[in-house]
C-alpha atoms as a PDB file:
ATOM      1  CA  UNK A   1     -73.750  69.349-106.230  1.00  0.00           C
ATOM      2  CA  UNK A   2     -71.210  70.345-108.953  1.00  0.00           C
ATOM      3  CA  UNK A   3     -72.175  71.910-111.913  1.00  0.00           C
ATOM      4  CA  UNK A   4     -70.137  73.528-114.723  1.00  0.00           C
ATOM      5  CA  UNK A   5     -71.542  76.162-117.293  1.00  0.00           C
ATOM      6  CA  UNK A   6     -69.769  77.310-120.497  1.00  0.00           C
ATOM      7  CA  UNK A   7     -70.622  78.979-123.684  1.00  0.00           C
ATOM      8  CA  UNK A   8     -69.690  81.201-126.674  1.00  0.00           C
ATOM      9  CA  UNK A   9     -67.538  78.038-127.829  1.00  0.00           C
ATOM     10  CA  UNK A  10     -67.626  79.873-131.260  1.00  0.00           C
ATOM     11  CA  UNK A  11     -66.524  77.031-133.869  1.00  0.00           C
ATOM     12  CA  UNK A  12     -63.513  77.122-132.120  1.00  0.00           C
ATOM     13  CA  UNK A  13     -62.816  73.210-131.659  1.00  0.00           C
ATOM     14  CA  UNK A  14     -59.002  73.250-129.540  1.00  0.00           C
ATOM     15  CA  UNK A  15     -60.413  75.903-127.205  1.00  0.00           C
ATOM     16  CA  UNK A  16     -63.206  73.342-126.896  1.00  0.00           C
ATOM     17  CA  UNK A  17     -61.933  70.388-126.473  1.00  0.00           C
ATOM     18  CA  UNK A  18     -59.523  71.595-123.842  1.00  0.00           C
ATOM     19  CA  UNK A  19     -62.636  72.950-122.204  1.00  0.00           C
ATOM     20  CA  UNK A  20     -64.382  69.318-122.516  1.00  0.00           C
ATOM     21  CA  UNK A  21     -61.432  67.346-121.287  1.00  0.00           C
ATOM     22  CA  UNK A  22     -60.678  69.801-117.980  1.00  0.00           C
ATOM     23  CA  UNK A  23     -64.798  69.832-117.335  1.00  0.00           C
ATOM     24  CA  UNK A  24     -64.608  66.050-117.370  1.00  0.00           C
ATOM     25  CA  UNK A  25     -61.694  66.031-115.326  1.00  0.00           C
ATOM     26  CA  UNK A  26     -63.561  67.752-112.475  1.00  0.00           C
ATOM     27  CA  UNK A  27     -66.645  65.335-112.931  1.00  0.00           C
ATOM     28  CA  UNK A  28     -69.620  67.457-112.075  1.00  0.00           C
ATOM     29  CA  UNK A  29     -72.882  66.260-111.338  1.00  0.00           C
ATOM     30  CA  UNK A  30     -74.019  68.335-114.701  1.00  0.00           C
ATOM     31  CA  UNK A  31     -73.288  70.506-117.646  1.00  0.00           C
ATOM     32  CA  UNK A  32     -74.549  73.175-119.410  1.00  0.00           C
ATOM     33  CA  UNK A  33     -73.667  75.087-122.678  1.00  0.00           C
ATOM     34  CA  UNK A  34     -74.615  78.369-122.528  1.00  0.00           C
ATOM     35  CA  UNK A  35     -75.383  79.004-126.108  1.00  0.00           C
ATOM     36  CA  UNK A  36     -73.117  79.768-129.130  1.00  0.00           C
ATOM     37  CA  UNK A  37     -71.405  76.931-129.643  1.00  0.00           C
ATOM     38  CA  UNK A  38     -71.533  77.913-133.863  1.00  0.00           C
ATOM     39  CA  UNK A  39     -70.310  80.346-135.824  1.00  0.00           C
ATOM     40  CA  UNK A  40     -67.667  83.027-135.756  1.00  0.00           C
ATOM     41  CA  UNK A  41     -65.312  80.511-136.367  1.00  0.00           C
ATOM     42  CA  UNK A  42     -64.410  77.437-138.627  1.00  0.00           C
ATOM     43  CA  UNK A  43     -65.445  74.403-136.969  1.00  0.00           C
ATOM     44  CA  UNK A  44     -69.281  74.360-136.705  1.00  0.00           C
ATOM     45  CA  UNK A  45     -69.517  71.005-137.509  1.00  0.00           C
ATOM     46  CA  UNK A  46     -66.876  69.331-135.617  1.00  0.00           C
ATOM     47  CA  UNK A  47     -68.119  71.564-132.172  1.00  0.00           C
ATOM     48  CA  UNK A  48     -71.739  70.499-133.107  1.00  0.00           C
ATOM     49  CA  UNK A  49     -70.569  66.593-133.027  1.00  0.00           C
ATOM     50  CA  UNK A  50     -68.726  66.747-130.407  1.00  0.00           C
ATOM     51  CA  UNK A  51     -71.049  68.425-127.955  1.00  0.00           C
ATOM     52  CA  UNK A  52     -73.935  65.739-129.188  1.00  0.00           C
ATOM     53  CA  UNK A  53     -71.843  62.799-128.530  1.00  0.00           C
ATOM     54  CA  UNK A  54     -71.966  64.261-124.942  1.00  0.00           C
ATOM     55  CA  UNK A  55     -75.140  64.768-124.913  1.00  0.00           C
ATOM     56  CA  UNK A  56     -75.990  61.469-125.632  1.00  0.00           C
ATOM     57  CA  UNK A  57     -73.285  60.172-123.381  1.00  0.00           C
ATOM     58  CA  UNK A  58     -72.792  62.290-120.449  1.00  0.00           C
ATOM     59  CA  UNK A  59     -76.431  64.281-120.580  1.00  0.00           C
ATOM     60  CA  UNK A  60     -75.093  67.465-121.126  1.00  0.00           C
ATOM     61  CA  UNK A  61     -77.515  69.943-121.730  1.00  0.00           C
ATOM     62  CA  UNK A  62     -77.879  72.901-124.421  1.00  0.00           C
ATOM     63  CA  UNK A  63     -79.238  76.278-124.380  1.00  0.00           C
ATOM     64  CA  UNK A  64     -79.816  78.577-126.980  1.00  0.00           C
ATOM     65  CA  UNK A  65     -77.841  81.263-128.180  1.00  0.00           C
ATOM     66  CA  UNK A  66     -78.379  84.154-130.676  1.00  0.00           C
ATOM     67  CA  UNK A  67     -75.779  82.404-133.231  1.00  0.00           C
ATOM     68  CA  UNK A  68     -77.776  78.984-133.304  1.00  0.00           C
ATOM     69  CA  UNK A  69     -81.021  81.461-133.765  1.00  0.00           C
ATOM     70  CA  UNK A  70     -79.181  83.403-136.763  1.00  0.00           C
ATOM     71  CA  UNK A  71     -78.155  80.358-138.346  1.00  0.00           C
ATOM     72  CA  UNK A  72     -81.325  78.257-137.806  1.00  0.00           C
ATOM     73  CA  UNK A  73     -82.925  81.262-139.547  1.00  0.00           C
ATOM     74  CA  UNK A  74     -80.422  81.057-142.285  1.00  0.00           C
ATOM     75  CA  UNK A  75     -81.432  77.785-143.014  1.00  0.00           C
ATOM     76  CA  UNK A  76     -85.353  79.484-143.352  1.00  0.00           C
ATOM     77  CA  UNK A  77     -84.172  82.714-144.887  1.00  0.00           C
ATOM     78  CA  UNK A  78     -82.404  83.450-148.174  1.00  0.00           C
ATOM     79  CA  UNK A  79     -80.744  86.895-148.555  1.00  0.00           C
ATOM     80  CA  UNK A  80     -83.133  89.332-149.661  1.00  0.00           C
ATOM     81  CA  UNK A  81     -80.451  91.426-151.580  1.00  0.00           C
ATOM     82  CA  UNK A  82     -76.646  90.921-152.832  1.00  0.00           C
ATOM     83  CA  UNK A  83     -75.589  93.216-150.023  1.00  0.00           C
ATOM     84  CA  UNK A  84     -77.354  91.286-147.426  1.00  0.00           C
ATOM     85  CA  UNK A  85     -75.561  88.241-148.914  1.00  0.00           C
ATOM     86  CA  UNK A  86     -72.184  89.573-148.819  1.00  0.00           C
ATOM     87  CA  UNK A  87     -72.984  90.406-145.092  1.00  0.00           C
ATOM     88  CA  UNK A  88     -74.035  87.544-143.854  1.00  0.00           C
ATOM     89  CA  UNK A  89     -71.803  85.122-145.747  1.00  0.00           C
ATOM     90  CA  UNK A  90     -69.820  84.064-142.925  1.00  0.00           C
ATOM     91  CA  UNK A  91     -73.021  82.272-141.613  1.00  0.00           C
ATOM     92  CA  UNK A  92     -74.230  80.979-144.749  1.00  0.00           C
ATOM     93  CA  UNK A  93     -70.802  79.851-144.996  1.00  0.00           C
ATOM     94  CA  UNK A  94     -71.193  77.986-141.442  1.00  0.00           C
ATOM     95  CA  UNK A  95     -75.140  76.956-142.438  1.00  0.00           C
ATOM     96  CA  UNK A  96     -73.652  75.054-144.856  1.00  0.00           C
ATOM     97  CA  UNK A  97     -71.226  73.274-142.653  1.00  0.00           C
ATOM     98  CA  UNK A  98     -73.919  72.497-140.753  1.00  0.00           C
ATOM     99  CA  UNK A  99     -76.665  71.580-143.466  1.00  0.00           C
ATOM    100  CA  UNK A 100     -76.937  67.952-142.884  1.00  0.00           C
ATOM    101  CA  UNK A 101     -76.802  68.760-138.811  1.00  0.00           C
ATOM    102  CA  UNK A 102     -78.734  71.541-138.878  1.00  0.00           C
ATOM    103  CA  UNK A 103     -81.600  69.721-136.944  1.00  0.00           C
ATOM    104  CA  UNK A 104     -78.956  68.808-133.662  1.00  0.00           C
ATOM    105  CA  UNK A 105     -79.583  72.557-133.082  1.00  0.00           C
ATOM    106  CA  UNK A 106     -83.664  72.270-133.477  1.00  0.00           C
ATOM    107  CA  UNK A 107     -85.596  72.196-129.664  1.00  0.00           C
ATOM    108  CA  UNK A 108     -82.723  74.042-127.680  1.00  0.00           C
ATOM    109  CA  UNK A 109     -84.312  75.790-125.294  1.00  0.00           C
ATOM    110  CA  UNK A 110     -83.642  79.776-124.020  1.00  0.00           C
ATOM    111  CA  UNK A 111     -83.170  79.196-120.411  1.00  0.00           C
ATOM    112  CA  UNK A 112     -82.735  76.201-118.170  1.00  0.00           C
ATOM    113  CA  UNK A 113     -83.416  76.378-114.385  1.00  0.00           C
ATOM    114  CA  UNK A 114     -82.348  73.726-111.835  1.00  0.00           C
ATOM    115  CA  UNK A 115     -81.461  73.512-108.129  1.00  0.00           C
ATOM    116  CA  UNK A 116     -79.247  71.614-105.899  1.00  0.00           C
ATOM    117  CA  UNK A 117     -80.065  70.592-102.810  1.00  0.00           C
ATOM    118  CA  UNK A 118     -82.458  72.753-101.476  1.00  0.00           C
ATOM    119  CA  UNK A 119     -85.423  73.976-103.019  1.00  0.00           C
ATOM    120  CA  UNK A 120     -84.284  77.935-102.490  1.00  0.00           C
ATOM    121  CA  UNK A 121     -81.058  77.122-104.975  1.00  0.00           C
ATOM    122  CA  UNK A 122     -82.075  77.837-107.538  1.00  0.00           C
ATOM    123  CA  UNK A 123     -80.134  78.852-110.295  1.00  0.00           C
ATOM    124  CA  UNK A 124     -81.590  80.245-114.283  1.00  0.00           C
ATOM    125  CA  UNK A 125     -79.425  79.658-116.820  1.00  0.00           C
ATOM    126  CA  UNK A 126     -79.790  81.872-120.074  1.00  0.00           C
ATOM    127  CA  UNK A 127     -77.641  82.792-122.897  1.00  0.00           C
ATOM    128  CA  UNK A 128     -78.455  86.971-122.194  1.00  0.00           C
ATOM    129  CA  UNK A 129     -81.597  87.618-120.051  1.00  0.00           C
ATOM    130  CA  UNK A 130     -84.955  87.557-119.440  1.00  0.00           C
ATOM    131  CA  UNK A 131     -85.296  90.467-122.904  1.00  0.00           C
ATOM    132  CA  UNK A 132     -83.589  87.959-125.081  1.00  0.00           C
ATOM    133  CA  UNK A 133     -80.296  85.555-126.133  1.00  0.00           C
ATOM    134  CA  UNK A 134     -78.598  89.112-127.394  1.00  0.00           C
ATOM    135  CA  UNK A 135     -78.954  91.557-124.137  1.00  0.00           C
ATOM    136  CA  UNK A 136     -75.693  90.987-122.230  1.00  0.00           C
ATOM    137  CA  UNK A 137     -74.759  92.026-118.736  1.00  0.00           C
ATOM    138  CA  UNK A 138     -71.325  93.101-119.137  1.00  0.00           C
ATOM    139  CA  UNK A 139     -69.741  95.828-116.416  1.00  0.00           C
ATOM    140  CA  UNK A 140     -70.783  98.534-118.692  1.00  0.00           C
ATOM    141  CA  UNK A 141     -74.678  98.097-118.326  1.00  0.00           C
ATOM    142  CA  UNK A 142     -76.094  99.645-116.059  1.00  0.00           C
ATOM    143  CA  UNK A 143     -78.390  98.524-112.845  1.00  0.00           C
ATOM    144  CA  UNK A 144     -81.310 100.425-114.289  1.00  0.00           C
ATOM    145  CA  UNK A 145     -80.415  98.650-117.639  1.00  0.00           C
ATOM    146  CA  UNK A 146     -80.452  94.671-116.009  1.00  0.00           C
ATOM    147  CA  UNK A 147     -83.736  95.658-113.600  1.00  0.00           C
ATOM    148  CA  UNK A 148     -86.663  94.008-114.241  1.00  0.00           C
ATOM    149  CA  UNK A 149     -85.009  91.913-117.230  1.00  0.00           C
ATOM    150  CA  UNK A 150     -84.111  89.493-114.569  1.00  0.00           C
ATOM    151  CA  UNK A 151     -86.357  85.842-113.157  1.00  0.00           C
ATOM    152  CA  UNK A 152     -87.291  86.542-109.416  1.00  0.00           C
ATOM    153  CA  UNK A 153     -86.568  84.542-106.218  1.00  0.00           C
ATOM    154  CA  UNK A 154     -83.265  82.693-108.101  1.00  0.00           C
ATOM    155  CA  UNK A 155     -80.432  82.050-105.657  1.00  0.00           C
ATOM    156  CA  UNK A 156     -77.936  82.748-108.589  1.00  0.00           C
ATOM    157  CA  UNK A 157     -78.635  84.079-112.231  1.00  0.00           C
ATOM    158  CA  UNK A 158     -75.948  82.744-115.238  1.00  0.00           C
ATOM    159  CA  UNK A 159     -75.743  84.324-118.153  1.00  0.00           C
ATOM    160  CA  UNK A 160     -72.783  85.074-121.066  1.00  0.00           C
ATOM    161  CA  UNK A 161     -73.111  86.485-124.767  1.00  0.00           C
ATOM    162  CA  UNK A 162     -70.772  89.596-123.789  1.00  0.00           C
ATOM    163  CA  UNK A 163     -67.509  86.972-124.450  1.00  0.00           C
ATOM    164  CA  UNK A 164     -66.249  88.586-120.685  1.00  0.00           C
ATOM    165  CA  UNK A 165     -66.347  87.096-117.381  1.00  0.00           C
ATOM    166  CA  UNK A 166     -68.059  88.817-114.811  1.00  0.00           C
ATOM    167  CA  UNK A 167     -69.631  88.625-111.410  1.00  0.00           C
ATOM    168  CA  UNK A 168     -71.494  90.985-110.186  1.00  0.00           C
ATOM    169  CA  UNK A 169     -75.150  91.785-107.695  1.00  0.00           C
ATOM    170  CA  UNK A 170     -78.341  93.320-108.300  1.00  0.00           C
ATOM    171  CA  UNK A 171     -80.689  94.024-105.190  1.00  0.00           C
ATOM    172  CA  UNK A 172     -79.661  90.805-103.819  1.00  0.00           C
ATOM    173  CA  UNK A 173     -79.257  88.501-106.695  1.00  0.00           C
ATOM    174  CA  UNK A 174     -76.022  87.432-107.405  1.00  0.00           C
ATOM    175  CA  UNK A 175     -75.398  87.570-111.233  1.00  0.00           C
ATOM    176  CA  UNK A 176     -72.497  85.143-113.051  1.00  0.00           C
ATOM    177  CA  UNK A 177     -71.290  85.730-116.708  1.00  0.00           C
ATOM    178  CA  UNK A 178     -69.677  82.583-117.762  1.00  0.00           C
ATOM    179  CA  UNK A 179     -67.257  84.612-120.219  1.00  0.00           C
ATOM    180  CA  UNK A 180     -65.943  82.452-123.506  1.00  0.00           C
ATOM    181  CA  UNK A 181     -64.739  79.209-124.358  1.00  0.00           C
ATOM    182  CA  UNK A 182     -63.535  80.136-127.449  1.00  0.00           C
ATOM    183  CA  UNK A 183     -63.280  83.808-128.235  1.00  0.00           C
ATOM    184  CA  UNK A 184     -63.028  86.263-124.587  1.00  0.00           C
ATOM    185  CA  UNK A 185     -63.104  89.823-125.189  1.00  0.00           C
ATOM    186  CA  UNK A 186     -61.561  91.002-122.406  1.00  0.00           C
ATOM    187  CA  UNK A 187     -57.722  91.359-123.960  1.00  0.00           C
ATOM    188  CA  UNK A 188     -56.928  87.902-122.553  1.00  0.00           C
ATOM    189  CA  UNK A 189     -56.824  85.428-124.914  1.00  0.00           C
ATOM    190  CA  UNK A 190     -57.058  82.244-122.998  1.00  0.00           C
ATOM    191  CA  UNK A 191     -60.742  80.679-122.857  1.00  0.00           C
ATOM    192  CA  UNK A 192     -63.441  80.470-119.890  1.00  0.00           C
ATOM    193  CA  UNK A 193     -65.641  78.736-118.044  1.00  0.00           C
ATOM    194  CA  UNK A 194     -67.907  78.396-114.697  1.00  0.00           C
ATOM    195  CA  UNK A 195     -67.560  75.966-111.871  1.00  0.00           C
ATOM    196  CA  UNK A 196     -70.263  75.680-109.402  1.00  0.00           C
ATOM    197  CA  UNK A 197     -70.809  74.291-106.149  1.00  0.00           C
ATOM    198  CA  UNK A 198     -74.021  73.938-103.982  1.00  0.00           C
ATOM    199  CA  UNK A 199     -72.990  73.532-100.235  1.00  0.00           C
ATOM    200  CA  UNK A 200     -75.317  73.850 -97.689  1.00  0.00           C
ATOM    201  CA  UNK A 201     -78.121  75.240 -99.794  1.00  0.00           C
ATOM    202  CA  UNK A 202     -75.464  78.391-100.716  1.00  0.00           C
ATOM    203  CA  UNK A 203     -74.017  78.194-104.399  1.00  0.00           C
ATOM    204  CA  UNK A 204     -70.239  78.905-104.738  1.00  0.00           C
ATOM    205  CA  UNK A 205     -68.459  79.092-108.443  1.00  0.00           C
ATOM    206  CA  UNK A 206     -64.831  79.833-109.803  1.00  0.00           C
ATOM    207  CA  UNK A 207     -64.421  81.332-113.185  1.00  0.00           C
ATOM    208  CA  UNK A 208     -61.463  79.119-114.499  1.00  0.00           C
ATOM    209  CA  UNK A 209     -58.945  80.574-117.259  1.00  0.00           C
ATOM    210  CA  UNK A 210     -57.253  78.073-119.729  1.00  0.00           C
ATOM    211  CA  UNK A 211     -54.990  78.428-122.021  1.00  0.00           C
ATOM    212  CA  UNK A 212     -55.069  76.107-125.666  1.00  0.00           C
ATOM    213  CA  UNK A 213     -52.739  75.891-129.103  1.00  0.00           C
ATOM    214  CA  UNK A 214     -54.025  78.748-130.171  1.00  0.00           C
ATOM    215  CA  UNK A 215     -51.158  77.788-133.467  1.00  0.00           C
ATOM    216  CA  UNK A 216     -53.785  75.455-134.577  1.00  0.00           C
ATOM    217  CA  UNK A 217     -57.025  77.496-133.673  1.00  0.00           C
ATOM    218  CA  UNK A 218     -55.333  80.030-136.297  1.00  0.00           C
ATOM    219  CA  UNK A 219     -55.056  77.026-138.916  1.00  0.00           C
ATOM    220  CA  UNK A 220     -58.557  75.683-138.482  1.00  0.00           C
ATOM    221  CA  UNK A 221     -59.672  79.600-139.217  1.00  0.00           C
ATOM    222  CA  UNK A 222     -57.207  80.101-142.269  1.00  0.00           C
ATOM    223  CA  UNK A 223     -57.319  75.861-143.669  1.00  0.00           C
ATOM    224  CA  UNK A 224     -61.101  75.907-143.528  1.00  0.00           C
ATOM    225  CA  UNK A 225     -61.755  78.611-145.665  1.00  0.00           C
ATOM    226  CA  UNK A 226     -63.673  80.367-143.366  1.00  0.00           C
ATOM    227  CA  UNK A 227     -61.875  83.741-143.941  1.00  0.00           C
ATOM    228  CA  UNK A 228     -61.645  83.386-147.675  1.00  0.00           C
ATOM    229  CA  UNK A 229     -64.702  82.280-148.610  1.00  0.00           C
ATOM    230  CA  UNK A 230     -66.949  84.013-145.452  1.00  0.00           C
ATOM    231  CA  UNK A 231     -66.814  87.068-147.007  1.00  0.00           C
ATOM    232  CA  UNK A 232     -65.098  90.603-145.950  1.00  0.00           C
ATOM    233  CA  UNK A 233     -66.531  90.310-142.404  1.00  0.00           C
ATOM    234  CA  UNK A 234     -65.196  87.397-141.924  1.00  0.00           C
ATOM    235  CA  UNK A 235     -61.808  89.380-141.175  1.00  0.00           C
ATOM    236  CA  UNK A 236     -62.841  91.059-138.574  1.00  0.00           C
ATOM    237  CA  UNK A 237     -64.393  87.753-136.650  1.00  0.00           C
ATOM    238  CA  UNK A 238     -60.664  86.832-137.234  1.00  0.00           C
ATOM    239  CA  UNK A 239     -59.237  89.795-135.691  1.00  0.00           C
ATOM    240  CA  UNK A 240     -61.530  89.850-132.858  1.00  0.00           C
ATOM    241  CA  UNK A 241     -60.890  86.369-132.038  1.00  0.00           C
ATOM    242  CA  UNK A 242     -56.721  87.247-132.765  1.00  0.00           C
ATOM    243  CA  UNK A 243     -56.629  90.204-130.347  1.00  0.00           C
ATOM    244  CA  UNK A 244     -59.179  88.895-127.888  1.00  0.00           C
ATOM    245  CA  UNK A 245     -61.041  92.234-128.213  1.00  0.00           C
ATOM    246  CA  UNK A 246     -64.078  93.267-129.458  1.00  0.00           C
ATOM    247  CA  UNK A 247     -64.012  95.453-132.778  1.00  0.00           C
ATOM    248  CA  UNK A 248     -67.342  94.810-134.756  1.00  0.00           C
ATOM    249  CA  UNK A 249     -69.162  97.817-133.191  1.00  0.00           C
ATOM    250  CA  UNK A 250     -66.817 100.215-133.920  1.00  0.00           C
ATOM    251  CA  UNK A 251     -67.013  98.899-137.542  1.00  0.00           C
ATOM    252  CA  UNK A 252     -70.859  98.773-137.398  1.00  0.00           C
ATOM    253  CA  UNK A 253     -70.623 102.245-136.181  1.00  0.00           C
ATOM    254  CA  UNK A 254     -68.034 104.325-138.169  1.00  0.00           C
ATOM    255  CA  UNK A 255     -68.333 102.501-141.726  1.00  0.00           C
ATOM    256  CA  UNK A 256     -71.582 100.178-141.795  1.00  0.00           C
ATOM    257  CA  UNK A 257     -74.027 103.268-142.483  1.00  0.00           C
ATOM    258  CA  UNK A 258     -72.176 104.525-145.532  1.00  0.00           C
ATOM    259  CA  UNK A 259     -72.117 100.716-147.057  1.00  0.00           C
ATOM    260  CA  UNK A 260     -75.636 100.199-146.016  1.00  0.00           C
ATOM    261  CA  UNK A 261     -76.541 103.344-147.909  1.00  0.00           C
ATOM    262  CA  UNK A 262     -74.840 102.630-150.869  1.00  0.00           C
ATOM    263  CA  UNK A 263     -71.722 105.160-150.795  1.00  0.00           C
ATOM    264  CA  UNK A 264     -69.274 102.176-149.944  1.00  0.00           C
ATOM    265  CA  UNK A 265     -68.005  98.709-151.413  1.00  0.00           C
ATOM    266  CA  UNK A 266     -67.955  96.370-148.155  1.00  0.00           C
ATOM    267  CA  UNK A 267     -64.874  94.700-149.021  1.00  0.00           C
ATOM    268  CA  UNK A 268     -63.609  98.381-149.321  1.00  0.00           C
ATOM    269  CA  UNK A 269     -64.768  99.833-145.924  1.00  0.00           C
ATOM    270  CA  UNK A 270     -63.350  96.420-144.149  1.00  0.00           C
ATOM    271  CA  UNK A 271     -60.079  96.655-145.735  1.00  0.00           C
ATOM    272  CA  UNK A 272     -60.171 100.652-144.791  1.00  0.00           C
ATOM    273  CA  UNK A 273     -61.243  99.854-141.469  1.00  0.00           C
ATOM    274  CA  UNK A 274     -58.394  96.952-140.303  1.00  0.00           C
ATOM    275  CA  UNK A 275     -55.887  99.336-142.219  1.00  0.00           C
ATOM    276  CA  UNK A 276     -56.769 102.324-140.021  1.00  0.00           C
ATOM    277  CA  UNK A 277     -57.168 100.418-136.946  1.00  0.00           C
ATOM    278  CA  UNK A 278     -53.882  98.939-137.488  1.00  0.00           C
ATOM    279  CA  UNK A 279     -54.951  95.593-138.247  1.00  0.00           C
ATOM    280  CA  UNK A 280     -54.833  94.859-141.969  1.00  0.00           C
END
């Protein structure tokens, strides 16, 4: 049996449909999106189309992620304040990309489980883990962190929302973090997926690395309005998708509190902060 996993597409539509064409290439038996195919990134709407026509086609199958959550909720939840507006306004911005779709992301579940040929393969599929779509395994959390917050008596456990590929064990179980399709974290820029194979009743995979014209990935973000119109945060989405890094915690945690509080304009702080960082 040959399976391939991906996720954390992003709104990023090259990086996906390189994805989609080499995934097709290697004709597996099925497919699954790992959640966050939206937001972050211009082209909601074109990702969302594409990845129904194959469902509908091909039976590729969908799980949830925390950005089709947040935006789903969008669609439920006006801002409470001007702040929270400003915030946020890259995924309004995206919500209404996505207004007249909004229901293709409606019924996607958290986790999928199938198996190949044997009834011990299993394998659970989840966009984080067992605590929810926005714990990640990455190589910084701990055993003690993942215990427990893991489905029992799985031959292989698949997760991603950290945006870095990863493969690693905990007392036995063999864990597999898809990485990104369209916006890695780990300093390389190209995108990622999972390839697995069931032989024998034993699951092997292969993380694959890809590279895409990045050139128009940059146009879609800066064409689209997506940066000018989704607000000062926006900017740093860019940057961390530009530098293939992550840089909204350190944001979050040296200039969000003073803005939150009142003491700072947020299109002040984010200019501050991708001046200092070097990035502005």
């Amino acid at each position: 049996m040959k399976v391939a996993i991906f996720s954390d597409v992003q709104a990023n539509l090259p990086a996906m449909e390189v994805a989609v064409e080499r995934i097709l290439d290697w004709d597996p038996d099925l497919v699954v999106m790992d959640g966050d195919l939206v937001n972050r990134g211009p082209s909601s709407l074109a990702c969302v189309e594409l990845f129904d026509e194959l469902r509908r086609t091909r039976g590729w199958l969908p799980v949830k992620g925390n950005h089709e959550a947040w935006i789903l909720r969008c669609a439920l939840e006006p801002p409470r304040t001007e702040l929270e507006g400003q915030m946020r306004r890259f995924a309004d911005w995206t919500y209404e990309q996505l207004r007249e779709r909004i229901a293709a992301l409606e019924g996607w579940p958290d986790h999928l489980c199938f198996h190949g040929e044997s009834d011990s393969s299993w394998v659970h599929v989840t966009h984080g883990t067992m605590a929810g779509n926005r714990f990640g395994i990455s190589a910084g959390v701990s055993d003690e962190e993942i215990r427990g917050n893991l489905p029992v008596d799985v031959a292989l456990f698949v997760t991603a929302h950290t945006h870095r590929p990863l493969h690693r064990e905990l007392d036995g179980t063999p864990i597999l973090n898809v990485g990104s399709v369209g916006s890695p974290f780990d300093g390389d820029t190209r995108g990622s997926y999972a390839l697995l194979e069931e032989r024998r009743g034993r699951w092997t995979w292969e993380i694959v690395r890809f590279d895409y014209d990045r050139a128009r990935a940059e146009r879609d973000f800066r064409d689209s309005g997506f940066i000018e119109e989704g607000g000062p945060l926006a900017r740093i989405l860019f940057e961390e998708w530009r530098q293939a890094r992550l840089l909204m915690p350190y944001w979050r945690r040296g200039f969000e509190p003073a803005v939150l509080a009142g003491e700072r304009d947020l299109g002040n702080a984010v200019e501050e902060f991708l001046r200092d960082s070097g990035k502005g």
